[in-house]
PDB file of N, CA and C in Angstrom:
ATOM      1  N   UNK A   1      -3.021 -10.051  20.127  1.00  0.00           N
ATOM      2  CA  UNK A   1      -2.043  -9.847  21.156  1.00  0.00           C
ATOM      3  C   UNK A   1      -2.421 -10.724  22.348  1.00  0.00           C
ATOM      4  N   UNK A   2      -1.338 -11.119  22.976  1.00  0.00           N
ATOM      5  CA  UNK A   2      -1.563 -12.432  24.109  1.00  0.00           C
ATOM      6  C   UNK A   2      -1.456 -11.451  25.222  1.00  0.00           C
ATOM      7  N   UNK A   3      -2.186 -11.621  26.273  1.00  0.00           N
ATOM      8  CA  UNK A   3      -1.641 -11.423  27.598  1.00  0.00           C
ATOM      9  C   UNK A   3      -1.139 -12.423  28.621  1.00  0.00           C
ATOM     10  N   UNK A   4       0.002 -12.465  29.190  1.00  0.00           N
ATOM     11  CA  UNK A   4       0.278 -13.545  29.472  1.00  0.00           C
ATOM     12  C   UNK A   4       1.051 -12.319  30.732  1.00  0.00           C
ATOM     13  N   UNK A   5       0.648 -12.925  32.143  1.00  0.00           N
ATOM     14  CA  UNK A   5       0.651 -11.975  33.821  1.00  0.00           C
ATOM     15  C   UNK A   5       2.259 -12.396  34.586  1.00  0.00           C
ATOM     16  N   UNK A   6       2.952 -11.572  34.817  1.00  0.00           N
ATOM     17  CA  UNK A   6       4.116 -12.201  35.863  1.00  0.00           C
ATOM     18  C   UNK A   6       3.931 -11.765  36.766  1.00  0.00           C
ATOM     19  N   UNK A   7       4.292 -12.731  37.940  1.00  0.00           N
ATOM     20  CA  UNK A   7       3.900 -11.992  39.296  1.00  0.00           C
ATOM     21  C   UNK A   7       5.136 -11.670  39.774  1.00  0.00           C
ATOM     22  N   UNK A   8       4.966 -10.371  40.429  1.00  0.00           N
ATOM     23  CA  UNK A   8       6.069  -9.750  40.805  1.00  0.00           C
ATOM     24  C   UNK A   8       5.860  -9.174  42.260  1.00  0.00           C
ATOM     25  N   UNK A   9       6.082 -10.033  42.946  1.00  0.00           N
ATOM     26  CA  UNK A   9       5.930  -9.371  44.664  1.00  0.00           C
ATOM     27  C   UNK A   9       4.177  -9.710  44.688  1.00  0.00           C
ATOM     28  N   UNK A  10       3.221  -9.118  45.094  1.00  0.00           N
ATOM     29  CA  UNK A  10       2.023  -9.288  45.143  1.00  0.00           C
ATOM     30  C   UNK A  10       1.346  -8.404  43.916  1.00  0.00           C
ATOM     31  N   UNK A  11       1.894  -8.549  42.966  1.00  0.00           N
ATOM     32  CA  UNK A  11       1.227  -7.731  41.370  1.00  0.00           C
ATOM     33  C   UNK A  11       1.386  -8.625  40.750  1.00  0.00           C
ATOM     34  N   UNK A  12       0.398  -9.095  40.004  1.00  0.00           N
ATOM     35  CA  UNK A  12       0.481  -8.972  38.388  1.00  0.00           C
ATOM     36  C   UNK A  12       0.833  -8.326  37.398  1.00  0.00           C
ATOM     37  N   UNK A  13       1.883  -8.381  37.049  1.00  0.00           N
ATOM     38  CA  UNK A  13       2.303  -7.578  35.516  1.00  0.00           C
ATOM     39  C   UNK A  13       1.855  -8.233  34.264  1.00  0.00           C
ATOM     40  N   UNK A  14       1.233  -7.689  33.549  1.00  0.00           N
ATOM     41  CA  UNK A  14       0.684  -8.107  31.830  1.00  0.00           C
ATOM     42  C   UNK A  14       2.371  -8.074  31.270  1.00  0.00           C
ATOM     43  N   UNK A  15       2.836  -8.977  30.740  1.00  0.00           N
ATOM     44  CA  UNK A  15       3.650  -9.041  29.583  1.00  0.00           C
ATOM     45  C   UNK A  15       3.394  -9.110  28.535  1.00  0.00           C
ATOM     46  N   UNK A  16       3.056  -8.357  27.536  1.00  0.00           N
ATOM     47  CA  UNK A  16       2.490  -8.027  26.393  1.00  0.00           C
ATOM     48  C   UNK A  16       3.512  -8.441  25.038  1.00  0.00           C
ATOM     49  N   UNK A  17       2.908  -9.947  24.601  1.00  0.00           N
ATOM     50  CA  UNK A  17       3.648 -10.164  23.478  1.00  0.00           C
ATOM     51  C   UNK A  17       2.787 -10.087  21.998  1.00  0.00           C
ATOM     52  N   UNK A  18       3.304  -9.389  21.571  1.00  0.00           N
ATOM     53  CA  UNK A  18       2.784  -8.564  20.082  1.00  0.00           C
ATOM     54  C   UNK A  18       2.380 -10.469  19.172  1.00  0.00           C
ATOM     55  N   UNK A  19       1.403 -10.770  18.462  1.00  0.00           N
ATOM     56  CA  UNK A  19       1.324 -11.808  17.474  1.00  0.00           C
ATOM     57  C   UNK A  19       2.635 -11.395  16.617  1.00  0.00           C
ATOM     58  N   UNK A  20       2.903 -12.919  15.776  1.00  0.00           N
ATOM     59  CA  UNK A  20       3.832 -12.405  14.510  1.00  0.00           C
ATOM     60  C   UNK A  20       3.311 -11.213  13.369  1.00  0.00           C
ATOM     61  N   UNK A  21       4.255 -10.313  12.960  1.00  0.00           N
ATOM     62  CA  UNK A  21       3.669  -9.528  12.151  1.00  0.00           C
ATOM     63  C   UNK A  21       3.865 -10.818  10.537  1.00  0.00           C
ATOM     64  N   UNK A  22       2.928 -10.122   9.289  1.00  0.00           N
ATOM     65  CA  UNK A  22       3.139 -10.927   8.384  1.00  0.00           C
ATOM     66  C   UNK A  22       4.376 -10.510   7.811  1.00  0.00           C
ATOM     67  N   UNK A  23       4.189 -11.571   6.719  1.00  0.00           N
ATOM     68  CA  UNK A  23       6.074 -11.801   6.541  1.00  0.00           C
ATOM     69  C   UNK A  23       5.536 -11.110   5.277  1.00  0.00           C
ATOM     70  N   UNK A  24       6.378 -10.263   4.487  1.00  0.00           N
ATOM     71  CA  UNK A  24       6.079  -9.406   3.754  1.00  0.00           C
ATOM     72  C   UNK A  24       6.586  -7.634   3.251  1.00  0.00           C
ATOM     73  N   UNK A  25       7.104  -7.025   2.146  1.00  0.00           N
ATOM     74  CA  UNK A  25       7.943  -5.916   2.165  1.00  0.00           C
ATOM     75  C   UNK A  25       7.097  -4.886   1.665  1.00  0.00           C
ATOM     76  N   UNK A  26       6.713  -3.818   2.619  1.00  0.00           N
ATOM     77  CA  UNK A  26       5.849  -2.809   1.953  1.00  0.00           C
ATOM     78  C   UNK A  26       6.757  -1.614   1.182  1.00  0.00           C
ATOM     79  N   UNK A  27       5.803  -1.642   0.015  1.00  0.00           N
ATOM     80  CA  UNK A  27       6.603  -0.743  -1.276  1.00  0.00           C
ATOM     81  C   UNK A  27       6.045   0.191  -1.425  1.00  0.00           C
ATOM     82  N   UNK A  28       5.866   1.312  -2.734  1.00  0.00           N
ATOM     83  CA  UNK A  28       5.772   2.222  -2.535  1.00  0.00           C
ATOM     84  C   UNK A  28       4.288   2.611  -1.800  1.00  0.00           C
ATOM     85  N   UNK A  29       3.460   2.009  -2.310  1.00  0.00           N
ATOM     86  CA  UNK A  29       1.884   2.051  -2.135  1.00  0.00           C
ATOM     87  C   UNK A  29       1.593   1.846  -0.573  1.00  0.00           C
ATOM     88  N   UNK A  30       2.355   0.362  -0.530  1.00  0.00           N
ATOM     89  CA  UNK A  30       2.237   0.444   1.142  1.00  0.00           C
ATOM     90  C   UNK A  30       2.817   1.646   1.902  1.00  0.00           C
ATOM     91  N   UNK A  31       4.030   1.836   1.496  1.00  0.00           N
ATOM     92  CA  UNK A  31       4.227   2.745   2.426  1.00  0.00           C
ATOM     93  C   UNK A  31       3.531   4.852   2.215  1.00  0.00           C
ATOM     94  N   UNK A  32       2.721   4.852   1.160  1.00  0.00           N
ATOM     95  CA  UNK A  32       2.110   5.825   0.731  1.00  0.00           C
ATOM     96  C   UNK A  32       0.768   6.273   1.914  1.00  0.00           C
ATOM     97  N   UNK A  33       0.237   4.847   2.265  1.00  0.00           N
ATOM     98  CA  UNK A  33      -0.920   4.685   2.742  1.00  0.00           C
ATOM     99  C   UNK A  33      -0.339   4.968   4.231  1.00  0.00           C
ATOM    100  N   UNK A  34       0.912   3.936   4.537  1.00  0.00           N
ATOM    101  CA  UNK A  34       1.330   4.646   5.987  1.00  0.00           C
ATOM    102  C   UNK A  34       1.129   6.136   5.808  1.00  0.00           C
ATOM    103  N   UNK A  35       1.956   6.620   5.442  1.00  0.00           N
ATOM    104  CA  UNK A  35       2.415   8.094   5.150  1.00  0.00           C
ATOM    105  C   UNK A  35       1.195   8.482   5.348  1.00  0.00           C
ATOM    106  N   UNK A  36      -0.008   8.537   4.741  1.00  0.00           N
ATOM    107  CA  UNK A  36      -1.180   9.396   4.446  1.00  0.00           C
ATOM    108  C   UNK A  36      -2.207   9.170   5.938  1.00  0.00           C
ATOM    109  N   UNK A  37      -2.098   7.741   6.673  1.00  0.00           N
ATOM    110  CA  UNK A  37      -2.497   7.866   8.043  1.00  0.00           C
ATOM    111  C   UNK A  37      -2.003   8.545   9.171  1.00  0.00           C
ATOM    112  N   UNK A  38      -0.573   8.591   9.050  1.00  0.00           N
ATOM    113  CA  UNK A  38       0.357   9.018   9.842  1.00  0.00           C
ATOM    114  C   UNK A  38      -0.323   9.997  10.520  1.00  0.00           C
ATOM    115  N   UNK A  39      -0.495  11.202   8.855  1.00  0.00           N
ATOM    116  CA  UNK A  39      -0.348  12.590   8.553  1.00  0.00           C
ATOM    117  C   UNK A  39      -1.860  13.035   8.518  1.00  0.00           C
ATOM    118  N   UNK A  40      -2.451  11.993   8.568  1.00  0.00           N
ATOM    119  CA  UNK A  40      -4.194  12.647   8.207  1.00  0.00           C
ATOM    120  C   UNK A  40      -4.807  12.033   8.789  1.00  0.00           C
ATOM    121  N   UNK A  41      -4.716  10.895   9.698  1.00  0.00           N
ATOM    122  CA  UNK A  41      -5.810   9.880  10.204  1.00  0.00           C
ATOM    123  C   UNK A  41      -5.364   9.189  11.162  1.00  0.00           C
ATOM    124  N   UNK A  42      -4.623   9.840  12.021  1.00  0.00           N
ATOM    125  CA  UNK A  42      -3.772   9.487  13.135  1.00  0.00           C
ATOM    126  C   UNK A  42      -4.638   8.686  13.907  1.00  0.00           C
ATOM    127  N   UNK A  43      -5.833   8.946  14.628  1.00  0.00           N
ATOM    128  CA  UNK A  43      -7.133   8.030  15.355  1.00  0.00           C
ATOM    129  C   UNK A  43      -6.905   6.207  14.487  1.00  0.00           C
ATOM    130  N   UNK A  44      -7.254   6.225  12.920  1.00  0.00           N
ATOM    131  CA  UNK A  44      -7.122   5.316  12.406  1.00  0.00           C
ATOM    132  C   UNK A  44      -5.561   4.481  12.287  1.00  0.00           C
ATOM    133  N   UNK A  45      -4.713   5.194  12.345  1.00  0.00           N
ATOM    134  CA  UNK A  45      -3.271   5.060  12.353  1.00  0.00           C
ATOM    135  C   UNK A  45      -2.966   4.236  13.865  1.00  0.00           C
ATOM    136  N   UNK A  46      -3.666   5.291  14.497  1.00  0.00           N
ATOM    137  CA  UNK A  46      -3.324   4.749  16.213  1.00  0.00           C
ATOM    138  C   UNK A  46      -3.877   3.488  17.081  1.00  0.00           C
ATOM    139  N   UNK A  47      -4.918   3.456  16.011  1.00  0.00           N
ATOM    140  CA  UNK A  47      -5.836   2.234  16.394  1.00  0.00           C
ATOM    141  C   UNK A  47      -5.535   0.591  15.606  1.00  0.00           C
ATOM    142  N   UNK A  48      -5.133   0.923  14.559  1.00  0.00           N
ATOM    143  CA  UNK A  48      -4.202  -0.228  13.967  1.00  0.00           C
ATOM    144  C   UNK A  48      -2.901  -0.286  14.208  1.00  0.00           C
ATOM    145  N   UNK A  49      -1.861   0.238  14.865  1.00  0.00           N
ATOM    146  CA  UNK A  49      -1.220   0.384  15.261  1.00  0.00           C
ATOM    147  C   UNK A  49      -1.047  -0.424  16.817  1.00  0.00           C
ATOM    148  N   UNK A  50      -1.792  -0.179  17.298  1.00  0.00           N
ATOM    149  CA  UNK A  50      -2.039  -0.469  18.781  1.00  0.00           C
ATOM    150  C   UNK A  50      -2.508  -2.026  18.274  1.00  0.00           C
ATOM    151  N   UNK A  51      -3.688  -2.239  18.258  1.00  0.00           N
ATOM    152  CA  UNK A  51      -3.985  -3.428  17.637  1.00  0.00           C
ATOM    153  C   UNK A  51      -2.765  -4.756  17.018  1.00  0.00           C
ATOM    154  N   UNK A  52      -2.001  -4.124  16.870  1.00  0.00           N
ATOM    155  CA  UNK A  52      -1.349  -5.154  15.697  1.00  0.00           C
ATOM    156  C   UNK A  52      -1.384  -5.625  14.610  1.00  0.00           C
ATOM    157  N   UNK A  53      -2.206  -4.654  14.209  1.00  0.00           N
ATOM    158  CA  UNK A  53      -2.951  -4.457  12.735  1.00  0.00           C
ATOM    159  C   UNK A  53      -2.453  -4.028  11.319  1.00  0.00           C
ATOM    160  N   UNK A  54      -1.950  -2.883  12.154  1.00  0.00           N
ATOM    161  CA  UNK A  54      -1.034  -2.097  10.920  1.00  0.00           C
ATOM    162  C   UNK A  54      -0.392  -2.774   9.390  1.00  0.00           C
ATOM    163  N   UNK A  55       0.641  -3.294   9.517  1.00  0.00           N
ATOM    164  CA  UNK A  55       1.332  -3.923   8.662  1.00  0.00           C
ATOM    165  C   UNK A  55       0.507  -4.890   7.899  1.00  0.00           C
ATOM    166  N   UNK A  56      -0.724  -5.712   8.277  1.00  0.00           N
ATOM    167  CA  UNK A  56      -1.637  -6.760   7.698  1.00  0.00           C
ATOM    168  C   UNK A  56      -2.427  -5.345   6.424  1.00  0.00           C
ATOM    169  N   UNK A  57      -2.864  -4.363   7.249  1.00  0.00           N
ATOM    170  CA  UNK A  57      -3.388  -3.562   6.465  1.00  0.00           C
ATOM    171  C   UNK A  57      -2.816  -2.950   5.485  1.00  0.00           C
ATOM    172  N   UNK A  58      -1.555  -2.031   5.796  1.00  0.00           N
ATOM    173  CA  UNK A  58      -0.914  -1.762   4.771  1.00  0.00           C
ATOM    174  C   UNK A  58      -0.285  -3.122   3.611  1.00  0.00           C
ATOM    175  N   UNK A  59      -0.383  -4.290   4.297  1.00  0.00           N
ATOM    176  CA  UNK A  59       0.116  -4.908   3.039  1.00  0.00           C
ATOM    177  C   UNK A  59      -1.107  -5.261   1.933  1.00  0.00           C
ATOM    178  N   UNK A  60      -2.685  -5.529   2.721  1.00  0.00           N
ATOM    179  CA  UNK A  60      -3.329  -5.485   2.037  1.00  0.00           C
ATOM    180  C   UNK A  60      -3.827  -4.539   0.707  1.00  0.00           C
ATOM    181  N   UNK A  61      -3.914  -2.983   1.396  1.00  0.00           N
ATOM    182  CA  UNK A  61      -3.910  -2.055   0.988  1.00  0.00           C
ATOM    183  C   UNK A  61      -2.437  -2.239  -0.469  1.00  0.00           C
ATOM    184  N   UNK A  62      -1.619  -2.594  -0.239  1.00  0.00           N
ATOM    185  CA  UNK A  62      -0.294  -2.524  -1.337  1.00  0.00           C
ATOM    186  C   UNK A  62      -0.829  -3.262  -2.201  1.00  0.00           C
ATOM    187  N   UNK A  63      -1.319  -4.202  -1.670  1.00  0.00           N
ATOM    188  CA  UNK A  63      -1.354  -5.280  -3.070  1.00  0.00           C
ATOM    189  C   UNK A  63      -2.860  -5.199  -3.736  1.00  0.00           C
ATOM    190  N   UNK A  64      -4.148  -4.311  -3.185  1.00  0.00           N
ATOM    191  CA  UNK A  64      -5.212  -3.862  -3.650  1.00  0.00           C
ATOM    192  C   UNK A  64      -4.515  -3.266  -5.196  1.00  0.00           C
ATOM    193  N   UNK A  65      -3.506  -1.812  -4.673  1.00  0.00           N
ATOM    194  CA  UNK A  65      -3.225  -0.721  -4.964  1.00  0.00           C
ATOM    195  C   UNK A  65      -2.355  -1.385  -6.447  1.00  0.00           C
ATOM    196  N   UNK A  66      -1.566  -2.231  -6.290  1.00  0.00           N
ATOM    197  CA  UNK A  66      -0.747  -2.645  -7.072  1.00  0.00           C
ATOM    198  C   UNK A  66      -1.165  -3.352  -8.101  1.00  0.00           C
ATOM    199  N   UNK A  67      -2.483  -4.426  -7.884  1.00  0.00           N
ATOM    200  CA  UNK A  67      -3.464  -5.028  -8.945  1.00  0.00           C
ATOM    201  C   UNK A  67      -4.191  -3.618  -9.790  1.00  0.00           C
ATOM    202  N   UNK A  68      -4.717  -2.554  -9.377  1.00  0.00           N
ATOM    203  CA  UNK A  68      -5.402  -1.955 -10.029  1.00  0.00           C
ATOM    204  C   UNK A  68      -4.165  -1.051 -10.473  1.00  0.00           C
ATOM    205  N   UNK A  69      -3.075  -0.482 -10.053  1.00  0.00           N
ATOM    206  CA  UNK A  69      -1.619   0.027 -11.064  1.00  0.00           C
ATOM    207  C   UNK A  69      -2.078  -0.666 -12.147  1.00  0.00           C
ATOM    208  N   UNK A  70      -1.509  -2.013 -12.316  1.00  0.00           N
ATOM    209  CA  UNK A  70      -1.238  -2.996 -13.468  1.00  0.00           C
ATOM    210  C   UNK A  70      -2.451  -2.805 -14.426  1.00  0.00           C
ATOM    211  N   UNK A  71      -3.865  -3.243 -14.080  1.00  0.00           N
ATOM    212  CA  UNK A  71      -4.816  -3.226 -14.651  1.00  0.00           C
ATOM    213  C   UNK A  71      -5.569  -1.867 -15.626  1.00  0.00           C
ATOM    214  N   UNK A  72      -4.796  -1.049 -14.732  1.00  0.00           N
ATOM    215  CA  UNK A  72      -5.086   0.642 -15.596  1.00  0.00           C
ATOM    216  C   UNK A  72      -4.084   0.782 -16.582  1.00  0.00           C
ATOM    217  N   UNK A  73      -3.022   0.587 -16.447  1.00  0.00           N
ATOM    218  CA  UNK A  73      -1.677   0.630 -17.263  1.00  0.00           C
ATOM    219  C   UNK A  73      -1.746   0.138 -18.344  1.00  0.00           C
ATOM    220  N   UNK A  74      -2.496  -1.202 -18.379  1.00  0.00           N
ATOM    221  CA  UNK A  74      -2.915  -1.996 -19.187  1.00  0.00           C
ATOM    222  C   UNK A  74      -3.958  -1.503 -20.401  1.00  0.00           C
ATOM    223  N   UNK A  75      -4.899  -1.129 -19.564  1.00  0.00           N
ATOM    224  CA  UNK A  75      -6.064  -0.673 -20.242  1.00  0.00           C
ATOM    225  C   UNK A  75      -6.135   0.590 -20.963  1.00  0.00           C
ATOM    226  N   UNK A  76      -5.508   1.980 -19.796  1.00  0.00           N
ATOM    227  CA  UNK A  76      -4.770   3.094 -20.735  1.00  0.00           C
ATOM    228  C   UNK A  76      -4.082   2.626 -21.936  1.00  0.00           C
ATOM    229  N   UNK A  77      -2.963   2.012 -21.935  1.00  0.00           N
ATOM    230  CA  UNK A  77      -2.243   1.813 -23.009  1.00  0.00           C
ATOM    231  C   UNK A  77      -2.709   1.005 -24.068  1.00  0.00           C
ATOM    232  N   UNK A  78      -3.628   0.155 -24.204  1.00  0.00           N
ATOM    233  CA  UNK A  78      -4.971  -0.369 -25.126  1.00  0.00           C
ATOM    234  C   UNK A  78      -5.357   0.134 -25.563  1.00  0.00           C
ATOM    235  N   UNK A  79      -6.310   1.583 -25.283  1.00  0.00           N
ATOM    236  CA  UNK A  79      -6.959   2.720 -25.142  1.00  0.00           C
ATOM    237  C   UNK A  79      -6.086   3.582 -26.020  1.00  0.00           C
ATOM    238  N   UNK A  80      -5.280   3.708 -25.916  1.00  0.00           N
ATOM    239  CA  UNK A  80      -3.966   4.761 -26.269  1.00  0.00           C
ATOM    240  C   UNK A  80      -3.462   4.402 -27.240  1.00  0.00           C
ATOM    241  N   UNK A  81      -3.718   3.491 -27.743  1.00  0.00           N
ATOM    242  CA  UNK A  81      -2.552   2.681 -28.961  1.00  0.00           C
ATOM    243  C   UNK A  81      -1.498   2.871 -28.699  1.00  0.00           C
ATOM    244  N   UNK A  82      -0.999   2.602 -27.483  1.00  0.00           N
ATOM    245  CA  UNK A  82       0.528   2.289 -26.977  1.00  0.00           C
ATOM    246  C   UNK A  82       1.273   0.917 -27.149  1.00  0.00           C
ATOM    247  N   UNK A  83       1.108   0.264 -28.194  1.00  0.00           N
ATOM    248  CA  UNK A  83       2.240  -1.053 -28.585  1.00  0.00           C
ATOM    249  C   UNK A  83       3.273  -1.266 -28.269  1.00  0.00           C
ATOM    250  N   UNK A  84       3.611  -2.238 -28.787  1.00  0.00           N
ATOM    251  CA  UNK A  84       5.107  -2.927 -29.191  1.00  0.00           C
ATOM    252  C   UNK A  84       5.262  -1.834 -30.403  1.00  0.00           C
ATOM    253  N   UNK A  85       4.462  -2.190 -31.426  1.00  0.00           N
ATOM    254  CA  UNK A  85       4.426  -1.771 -32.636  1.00  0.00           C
ATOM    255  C   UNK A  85       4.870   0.050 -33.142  1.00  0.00           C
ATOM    256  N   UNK A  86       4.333   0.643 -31.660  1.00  0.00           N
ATOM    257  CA  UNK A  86       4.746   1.409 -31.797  1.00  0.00           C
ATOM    258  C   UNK A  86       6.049   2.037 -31.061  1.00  0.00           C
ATOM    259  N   UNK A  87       6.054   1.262 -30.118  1.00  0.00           N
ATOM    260  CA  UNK A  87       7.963   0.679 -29.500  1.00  0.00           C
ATOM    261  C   UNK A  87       9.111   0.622 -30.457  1.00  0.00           C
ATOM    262  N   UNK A  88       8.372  -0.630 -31.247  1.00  0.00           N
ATOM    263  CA  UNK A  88       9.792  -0.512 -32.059  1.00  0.00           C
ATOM    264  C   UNK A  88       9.919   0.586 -33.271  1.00  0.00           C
ATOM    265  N   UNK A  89       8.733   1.379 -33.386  1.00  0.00           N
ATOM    266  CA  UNK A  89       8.609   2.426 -34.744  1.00  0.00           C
ATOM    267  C   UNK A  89       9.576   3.908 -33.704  1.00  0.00           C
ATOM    268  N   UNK A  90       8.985   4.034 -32.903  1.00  0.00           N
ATOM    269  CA  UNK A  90       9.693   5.419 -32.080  1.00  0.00           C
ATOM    270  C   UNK A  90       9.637   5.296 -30.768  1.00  0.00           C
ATOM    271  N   UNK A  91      10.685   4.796 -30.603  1.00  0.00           N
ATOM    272  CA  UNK A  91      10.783   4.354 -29.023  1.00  0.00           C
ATOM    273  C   UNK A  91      10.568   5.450 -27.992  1.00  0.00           C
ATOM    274  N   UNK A  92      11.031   7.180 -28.033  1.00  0.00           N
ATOM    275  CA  UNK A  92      11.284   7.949 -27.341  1.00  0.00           C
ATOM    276  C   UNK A  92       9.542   8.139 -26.988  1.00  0.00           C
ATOM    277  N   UNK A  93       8.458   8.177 -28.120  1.00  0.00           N
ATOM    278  CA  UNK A  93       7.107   8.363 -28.278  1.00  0.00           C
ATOM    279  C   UNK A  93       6.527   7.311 -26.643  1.00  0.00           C
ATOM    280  N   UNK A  94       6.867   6.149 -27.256  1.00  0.00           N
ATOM    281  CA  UNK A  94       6.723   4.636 -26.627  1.00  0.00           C
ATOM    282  C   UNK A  94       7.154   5.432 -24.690  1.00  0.00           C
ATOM    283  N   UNK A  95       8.006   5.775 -24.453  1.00  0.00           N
ATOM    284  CA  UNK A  95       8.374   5.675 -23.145  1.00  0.00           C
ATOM    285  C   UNK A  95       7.785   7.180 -22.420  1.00  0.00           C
ATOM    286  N   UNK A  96       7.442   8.341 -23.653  1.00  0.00           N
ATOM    287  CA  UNK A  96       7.013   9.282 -22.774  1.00  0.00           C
ATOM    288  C   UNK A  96       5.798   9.484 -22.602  1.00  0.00           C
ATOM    289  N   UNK A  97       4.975   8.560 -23.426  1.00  0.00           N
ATOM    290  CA  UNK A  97       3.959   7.843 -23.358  1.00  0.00           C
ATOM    291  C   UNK A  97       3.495   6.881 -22.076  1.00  0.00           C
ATOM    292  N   UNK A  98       4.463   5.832 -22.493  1.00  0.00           N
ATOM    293  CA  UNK A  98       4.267   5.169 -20.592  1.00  0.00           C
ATOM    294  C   UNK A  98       4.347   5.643 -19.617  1.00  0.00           C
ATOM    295  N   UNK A  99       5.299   6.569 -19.667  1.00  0.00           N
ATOM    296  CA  UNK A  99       5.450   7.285 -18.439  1.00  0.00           C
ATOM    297  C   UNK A  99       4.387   8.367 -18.059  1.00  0.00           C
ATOM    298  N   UNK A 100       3.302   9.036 -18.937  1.00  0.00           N
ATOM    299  CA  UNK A 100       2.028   9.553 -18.528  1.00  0.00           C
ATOM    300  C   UNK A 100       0.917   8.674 -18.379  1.00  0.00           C
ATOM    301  N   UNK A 101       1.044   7.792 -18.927  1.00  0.00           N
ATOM    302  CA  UNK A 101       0.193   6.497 -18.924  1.00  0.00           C
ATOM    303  C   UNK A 101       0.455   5.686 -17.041  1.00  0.00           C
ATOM    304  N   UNK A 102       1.484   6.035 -16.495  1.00  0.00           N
ATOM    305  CA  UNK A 102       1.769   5.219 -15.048  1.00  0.00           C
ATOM    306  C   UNK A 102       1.253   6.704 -14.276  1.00  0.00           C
ATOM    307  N   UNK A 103       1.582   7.796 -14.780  1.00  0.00           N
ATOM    308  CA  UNK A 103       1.223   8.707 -13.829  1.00  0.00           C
ATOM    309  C   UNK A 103       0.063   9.104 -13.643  1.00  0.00           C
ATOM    310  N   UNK A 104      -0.782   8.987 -14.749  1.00  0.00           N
ATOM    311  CA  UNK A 104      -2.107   8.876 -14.537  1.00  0.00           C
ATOM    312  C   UNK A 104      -2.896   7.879 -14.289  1.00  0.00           C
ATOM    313  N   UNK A 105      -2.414   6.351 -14.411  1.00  0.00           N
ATOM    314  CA  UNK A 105      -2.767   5.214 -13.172  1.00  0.00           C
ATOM    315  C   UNK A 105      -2.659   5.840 -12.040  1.00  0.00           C
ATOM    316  N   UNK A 106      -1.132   6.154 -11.190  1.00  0.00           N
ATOM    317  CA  UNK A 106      -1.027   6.545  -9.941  1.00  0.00           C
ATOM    318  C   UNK A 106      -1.721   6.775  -9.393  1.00  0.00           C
ATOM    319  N   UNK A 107      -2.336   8.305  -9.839  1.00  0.00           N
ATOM    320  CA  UNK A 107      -3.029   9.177  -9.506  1.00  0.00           C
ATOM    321  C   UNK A 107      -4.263   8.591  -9.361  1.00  0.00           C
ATOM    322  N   UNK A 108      -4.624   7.572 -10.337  1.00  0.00           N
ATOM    323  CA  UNK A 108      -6.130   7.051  -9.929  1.00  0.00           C
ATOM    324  C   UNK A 108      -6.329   6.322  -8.511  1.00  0.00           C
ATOM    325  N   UNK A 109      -4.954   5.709  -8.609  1.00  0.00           N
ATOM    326  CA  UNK A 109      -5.051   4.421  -7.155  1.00  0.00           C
ATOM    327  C   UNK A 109      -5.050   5.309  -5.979  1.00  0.00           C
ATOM    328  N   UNK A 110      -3.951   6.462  -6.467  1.00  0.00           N
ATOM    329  CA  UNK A 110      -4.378   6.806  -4.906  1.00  0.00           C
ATOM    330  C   UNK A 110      -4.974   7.802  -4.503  1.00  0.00           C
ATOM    331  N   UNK A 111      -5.834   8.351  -5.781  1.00  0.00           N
ATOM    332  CA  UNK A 111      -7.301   8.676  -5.407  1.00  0.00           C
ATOM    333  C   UNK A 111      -8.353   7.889  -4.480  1.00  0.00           C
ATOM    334  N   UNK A 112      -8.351   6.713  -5.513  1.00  0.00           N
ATOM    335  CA  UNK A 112      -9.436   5.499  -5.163  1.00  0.00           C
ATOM    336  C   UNK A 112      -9.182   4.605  -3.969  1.00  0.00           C
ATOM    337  N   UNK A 113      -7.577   4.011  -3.755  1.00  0.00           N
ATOM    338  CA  UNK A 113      -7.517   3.459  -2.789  1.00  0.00           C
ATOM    339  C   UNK A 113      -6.343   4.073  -1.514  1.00  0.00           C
ATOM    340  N   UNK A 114      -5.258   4.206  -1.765  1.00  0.00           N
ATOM    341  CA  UNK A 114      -4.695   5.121  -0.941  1.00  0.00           C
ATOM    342  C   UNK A 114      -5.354   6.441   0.050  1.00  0.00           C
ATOM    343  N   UNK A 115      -6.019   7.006  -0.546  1.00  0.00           N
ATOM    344  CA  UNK A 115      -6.475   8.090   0.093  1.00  0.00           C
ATOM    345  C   UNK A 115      -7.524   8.101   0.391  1.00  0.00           C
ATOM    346  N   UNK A 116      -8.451   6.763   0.471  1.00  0.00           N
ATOM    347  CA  UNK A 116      -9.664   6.500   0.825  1.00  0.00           C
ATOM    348  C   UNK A 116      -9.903   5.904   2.177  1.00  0.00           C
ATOM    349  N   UNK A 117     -10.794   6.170   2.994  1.00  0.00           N
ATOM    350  CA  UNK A 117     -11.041   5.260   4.240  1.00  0.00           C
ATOM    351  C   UNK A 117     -11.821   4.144   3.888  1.00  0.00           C
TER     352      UNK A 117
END
């Protein structure tokens, strides 16, 4: 953040112009991690916040969160004998399968990184 002073009569006023925030769309993860400072870590919330910090963090935090999604998903379903193979044999198996297979990624990330300081 810049400080940059206007004088106004015999004062100095700070005009406080914020840096660019990064260019960038926080998704679910990012905005999970807001949510969970908001609501639980307001000191930490308030201090990146103030800073100009915020948004660099949560995007970092998203895209931590989002590499290790992929990488568990991956590996569960390896683990699992979750195929193609078995995609195209019984598809309904195949998707209610993935779909405990993402929910128990979830749950890991934002054990591990979401809900972590």
């Amino acid at each position: 953040m810049k400080l940059i002073y206007e004088k106004c009569g015999d004062y100095l006023i700070p005009n406080l112009i914020p840096d660019p925030e990064p260019e960038g769309e926080l998704r679910k993860f990012g905005l999970m991690r807001k949510s969970y400072l908001e609501n639980h870590r307001r000191g930490i919330y308030s201090g990146l916040l103030l800073s100009g910090e915020l948004k660099r963090h949560l995007l970092m935090i998203q895209e931590q969160a989002e590499t290790r999604f992929d990488l568990l998903v991956e590996q569960i379903a390896e683990r699992g004998g979750v195929t193609e193979k078995l995609k195209a044999q019984d598809q309904m198996l195949w998707v209610s399968s993935m779909e405990n297979i993402r929910a128990r990624a979830e749950e890991i990330v934002r054990e591990e990184i979401i809900f972590c300081l």
